[in-house]
N, C-alpha and C. Protein backbone atom coordinates (compact mmCIF):
# COMPACT_ATOMS: atom_id res chain seq x y z
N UNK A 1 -17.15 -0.96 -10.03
CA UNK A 1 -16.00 -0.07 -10.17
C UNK A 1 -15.80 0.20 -11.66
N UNK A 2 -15.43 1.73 -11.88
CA UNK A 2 -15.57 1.84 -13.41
C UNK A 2 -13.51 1.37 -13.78
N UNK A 3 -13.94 1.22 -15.30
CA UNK A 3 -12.85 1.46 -15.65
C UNK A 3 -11.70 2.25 -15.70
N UNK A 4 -11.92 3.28 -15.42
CA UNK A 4 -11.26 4.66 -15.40
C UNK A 4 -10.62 4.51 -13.55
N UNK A 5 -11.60 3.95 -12.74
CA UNK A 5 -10.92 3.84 -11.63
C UNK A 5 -10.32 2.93 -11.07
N UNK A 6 -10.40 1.72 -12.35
CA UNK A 6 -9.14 0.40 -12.29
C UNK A 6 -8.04 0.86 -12.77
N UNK A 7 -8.18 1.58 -13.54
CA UNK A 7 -6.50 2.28 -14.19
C UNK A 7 -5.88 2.84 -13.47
N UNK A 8 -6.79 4.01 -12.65
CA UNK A 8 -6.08 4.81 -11.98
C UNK A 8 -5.55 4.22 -10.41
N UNK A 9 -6.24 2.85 -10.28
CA UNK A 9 -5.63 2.06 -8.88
C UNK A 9 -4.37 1.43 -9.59
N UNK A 10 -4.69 0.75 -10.84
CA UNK A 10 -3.18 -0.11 -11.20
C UNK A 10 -2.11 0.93 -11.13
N UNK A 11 -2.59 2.59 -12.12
CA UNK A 11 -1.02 3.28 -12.34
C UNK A 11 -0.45 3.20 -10.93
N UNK A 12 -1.65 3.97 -9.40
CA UNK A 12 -0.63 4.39 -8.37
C UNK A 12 -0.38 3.20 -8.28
N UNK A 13 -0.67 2.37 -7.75
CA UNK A 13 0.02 1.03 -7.15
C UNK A 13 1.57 1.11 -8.15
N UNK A 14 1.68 1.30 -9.33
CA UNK A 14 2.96 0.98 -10.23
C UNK A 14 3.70 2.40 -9.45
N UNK A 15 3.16 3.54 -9.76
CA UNK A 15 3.75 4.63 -9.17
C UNK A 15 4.64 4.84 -7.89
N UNK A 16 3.74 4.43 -6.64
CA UNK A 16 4.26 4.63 -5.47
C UNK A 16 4.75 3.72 -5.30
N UNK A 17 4.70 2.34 -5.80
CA UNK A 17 5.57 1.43 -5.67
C UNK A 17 7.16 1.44 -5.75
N UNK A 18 7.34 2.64 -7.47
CA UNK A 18 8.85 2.84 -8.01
C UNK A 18 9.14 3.73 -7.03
N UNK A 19 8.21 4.80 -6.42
CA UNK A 19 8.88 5.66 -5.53
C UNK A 19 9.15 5.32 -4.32
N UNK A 20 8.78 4.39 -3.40
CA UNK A 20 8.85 3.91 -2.40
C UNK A 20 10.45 3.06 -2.68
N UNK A 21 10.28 2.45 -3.98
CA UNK A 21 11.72 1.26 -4.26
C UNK A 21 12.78 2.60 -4.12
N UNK A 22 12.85 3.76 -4.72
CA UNK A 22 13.86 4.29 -5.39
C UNK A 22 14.26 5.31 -3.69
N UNK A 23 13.05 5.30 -3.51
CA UNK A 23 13.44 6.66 -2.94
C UNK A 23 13.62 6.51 -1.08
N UNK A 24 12.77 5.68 0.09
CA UNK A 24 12.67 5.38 1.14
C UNK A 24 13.50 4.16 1.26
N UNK A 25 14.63 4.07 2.62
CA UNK A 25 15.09 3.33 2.93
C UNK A 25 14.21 2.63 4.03
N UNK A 26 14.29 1.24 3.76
CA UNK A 26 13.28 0.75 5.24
C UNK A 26 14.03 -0.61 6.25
N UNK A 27 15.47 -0.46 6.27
CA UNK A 27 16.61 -1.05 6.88
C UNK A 27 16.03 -2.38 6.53
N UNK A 28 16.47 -2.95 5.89
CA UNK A 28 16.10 -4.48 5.44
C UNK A 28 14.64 -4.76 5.81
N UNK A 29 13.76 -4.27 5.23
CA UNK A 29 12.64 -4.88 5.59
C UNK A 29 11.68 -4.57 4.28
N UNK A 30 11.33 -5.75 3.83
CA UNK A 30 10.61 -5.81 2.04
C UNK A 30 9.31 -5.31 2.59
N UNK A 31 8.93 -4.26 1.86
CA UNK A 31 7.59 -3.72 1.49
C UNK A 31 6.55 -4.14 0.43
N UNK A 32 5.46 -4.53 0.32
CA UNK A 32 5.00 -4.97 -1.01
C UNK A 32 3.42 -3.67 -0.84
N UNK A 33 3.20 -3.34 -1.74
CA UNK A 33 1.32 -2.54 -2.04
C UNK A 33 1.11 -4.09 -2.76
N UNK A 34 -0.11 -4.03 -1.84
CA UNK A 34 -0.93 -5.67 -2.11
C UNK A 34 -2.11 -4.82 -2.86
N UNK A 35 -3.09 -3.50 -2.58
CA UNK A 35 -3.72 -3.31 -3.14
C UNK A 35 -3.84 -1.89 -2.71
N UNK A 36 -4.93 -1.31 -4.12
CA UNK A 36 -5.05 0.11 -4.20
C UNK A 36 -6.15 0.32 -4.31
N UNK A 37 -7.68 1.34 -3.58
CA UNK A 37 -8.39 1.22 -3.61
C UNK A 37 -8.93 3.09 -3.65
N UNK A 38 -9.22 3.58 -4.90
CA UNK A 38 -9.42 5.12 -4.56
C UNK A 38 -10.42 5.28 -4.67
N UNK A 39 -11.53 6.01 -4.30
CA UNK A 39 -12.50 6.60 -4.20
C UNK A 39 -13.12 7.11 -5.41
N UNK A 40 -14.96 6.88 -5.31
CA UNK A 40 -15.26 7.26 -6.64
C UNK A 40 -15.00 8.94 -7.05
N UNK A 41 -14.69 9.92 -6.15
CA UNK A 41 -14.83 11.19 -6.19
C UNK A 41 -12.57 11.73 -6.52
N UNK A 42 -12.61 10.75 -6.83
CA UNK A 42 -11.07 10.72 -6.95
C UNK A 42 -9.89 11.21 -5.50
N UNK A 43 -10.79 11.90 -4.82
CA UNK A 43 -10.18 12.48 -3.63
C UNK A 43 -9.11 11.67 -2.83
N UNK A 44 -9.28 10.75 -2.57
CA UNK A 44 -8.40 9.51 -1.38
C UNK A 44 -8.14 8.66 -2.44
N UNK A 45 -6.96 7.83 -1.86
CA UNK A 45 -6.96 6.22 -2.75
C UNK A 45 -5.88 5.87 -1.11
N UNK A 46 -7.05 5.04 -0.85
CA UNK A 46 -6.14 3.79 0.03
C UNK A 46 -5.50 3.07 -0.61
N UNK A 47 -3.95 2.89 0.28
CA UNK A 47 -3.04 2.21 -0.36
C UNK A 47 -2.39 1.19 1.01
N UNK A 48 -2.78 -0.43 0.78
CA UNK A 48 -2.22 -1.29 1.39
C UNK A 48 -1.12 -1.89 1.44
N UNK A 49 -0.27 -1.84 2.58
CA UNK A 49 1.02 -2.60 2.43
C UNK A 49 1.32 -3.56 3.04
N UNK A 50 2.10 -4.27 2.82
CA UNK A 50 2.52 -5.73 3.64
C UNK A 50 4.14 -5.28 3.73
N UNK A 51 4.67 -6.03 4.78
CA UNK A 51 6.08 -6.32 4.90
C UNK A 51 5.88 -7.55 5.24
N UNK A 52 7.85 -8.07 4.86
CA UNK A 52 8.63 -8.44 5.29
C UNK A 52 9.47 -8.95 6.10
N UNK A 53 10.13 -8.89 7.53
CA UNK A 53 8.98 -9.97 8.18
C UNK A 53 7.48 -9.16 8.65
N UNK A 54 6.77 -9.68 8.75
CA UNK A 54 5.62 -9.51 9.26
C UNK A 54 5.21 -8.32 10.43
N UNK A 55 6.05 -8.81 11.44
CA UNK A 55 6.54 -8.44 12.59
C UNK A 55 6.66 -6.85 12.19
N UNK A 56 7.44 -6.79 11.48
CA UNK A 56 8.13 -4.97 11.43
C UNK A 56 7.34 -4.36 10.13
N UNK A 57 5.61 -4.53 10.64
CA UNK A 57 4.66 -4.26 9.43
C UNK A 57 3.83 -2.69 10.31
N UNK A 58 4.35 -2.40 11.63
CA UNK A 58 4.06 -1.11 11.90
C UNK A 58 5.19 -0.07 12.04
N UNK A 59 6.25 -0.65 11.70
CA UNK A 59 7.67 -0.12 11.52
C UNK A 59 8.07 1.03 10.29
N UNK A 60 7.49 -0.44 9.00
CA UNK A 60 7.42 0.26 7.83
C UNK A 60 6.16 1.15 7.37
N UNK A 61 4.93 1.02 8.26
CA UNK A 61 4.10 1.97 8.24
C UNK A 61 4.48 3.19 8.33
N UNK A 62 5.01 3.06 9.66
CA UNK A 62 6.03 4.18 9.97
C UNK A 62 6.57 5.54 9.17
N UNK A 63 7.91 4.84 8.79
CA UNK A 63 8.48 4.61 8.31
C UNK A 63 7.48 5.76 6.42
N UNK A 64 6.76 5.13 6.14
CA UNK A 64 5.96 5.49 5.33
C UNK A 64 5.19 6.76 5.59
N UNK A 65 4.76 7.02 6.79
CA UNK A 65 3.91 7.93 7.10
C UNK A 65 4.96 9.46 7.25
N UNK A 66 6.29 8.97 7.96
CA UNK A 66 7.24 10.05 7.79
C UNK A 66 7.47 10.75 6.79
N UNK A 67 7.52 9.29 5.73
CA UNK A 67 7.99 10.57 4.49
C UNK A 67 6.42 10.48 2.97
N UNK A 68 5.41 10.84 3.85
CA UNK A 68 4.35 10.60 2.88
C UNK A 68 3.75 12.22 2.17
N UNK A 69 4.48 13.12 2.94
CA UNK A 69 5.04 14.20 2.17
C UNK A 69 5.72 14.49 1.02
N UNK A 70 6.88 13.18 1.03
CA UNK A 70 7.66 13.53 -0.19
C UNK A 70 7.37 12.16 -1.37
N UNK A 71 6.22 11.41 -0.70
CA UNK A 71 5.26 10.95 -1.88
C UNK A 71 4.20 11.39 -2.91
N UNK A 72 3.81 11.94 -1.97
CA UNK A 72 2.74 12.92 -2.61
C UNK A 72 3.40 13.63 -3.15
N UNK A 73 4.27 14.26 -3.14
CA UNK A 73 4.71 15.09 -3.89
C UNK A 73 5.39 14.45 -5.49
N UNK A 74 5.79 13.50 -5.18
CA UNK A 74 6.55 12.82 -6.44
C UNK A 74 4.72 12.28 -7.15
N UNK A 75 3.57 11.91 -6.58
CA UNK A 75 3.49 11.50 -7.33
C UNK A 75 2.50 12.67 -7.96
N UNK A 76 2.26 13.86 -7.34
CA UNK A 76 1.51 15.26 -7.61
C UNK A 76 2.51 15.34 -9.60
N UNK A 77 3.55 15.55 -8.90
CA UNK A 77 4.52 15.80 -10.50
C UNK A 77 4.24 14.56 -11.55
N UNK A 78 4.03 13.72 -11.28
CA UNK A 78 3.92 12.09 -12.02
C UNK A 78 2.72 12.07 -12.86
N UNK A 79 1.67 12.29 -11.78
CA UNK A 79 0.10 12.01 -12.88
C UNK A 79 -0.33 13.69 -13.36
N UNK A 80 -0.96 13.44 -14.31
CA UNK A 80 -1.44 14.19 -15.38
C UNK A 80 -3.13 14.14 -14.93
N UNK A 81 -3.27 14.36 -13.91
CA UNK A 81 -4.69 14.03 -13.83
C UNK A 81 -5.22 15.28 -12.43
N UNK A 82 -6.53 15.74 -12.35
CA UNK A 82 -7.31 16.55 -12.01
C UNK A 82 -8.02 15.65 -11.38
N UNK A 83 -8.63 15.69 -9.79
CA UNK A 83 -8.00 16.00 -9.03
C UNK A 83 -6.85 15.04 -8.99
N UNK A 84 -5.93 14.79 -8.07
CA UNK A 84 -4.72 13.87 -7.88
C UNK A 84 -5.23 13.79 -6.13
N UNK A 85 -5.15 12.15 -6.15
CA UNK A 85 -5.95 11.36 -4.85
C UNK A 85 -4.73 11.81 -3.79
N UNK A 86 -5.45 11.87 -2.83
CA UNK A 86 -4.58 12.09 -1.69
C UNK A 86 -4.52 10.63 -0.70
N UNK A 87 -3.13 10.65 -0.84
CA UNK A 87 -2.63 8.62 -0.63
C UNK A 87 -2.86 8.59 1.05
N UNK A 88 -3.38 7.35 1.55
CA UNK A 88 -3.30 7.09 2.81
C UNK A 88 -2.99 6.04 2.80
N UNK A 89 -2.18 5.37 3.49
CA UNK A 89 -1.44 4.04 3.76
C UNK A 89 -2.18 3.56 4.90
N UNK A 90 -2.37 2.09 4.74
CA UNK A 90 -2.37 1.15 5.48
C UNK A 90 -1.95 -0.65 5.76
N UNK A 91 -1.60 -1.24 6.56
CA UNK A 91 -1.84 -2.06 6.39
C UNK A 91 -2.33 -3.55 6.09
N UNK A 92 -2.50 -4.06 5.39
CA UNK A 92 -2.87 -5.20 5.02
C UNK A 92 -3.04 -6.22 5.59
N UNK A 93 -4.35 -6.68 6.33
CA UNK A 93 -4.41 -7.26 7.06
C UNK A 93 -4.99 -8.99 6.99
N UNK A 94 -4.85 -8.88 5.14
CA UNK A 94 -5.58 -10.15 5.03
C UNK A 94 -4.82 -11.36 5.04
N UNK A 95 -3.64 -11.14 5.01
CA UNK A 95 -2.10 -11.92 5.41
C UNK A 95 -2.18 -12.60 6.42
N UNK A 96 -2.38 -11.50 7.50
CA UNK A 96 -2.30 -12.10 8.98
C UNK A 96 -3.25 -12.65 9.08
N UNK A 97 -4.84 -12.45 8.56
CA UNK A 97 -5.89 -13.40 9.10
C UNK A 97 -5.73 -14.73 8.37
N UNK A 98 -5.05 -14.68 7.39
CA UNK A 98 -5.59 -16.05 6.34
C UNK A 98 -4.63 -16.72 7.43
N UNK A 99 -3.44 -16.44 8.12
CA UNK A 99 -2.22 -17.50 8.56
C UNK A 99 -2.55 -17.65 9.84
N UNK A 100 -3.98 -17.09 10.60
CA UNK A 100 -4.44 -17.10 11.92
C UNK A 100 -5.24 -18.60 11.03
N UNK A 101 -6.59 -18.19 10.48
CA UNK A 101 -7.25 -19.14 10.12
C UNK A 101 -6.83 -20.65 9.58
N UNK A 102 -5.28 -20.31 8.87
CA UNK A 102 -4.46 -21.95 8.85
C UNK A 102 -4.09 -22.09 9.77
N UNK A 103 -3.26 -21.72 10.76
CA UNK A 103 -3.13 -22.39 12.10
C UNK A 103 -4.63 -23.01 12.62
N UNK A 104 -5.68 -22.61 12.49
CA UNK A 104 -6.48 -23.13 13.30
C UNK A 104 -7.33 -24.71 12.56
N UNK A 105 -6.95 -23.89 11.34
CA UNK A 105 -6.95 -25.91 10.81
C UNK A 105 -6.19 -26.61 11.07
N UNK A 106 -5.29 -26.38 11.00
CA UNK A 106 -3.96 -27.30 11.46
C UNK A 106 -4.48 -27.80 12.70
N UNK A 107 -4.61 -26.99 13.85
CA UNK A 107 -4.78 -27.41 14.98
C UNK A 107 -6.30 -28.36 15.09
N UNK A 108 -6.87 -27.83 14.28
CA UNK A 108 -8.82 -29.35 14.42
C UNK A 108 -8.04 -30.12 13.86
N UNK A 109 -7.73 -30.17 12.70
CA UNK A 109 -7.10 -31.67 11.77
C UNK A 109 -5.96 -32.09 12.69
N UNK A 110 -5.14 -31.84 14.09
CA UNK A 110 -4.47 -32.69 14.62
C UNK A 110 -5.43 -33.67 15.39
């Protein structure tokens, strides 16, 4: 991965992060971008999320996908950059496997 496309994963991750804080209500339920992953052709940048409880992690997908219109748009005005990635959300699924895979130690080591 070049440099130029570690920057441009750290800014959105900082980006859609402030816009997601400032701007989408998600009725008590914490959102985190665990990671940002865009494409060498700049076109896409997957963007992973986790919630809050856990449970209400296709809620805030949701929730996200409704207003991913008026993300893109904030962050079209934000970066200074040619092309500007077109964001797709998902979630983060390495949460749930790591806490599948400790339960199942737990359960040999009883």
């Amino acid at each position: 991965m070049s440099q130029r496309i570690k920057r441009i994963n750290e800014l959105l991750k900082r980006e859609v992060s402030q816009i997601i804080l400032k701007e989408i209500d998600f009725y008590n339920i914490l959102v985190t971008i665990t990671e940002v992953n865009t494409s060498s052709d700049l076109r896409q940048a997957k963007i992973k999320i986790s919630s809050l409880p856990q449970e209400k992690n296709e809620l805030a997908l949701e929730i996200i996908k409704k207003n991913i219109f008026q993300i893109q748009k904030e962050i079209n005005k934000k970066l200074q950059m040619n092309p500007i990635p077109r964001l797709v959300f998902e979630i983060d699924k390495t949460e749930i496997k790591a806490q599948r895979i400790e339960e199942l130690l737990s359960k040999n080591k009883a």
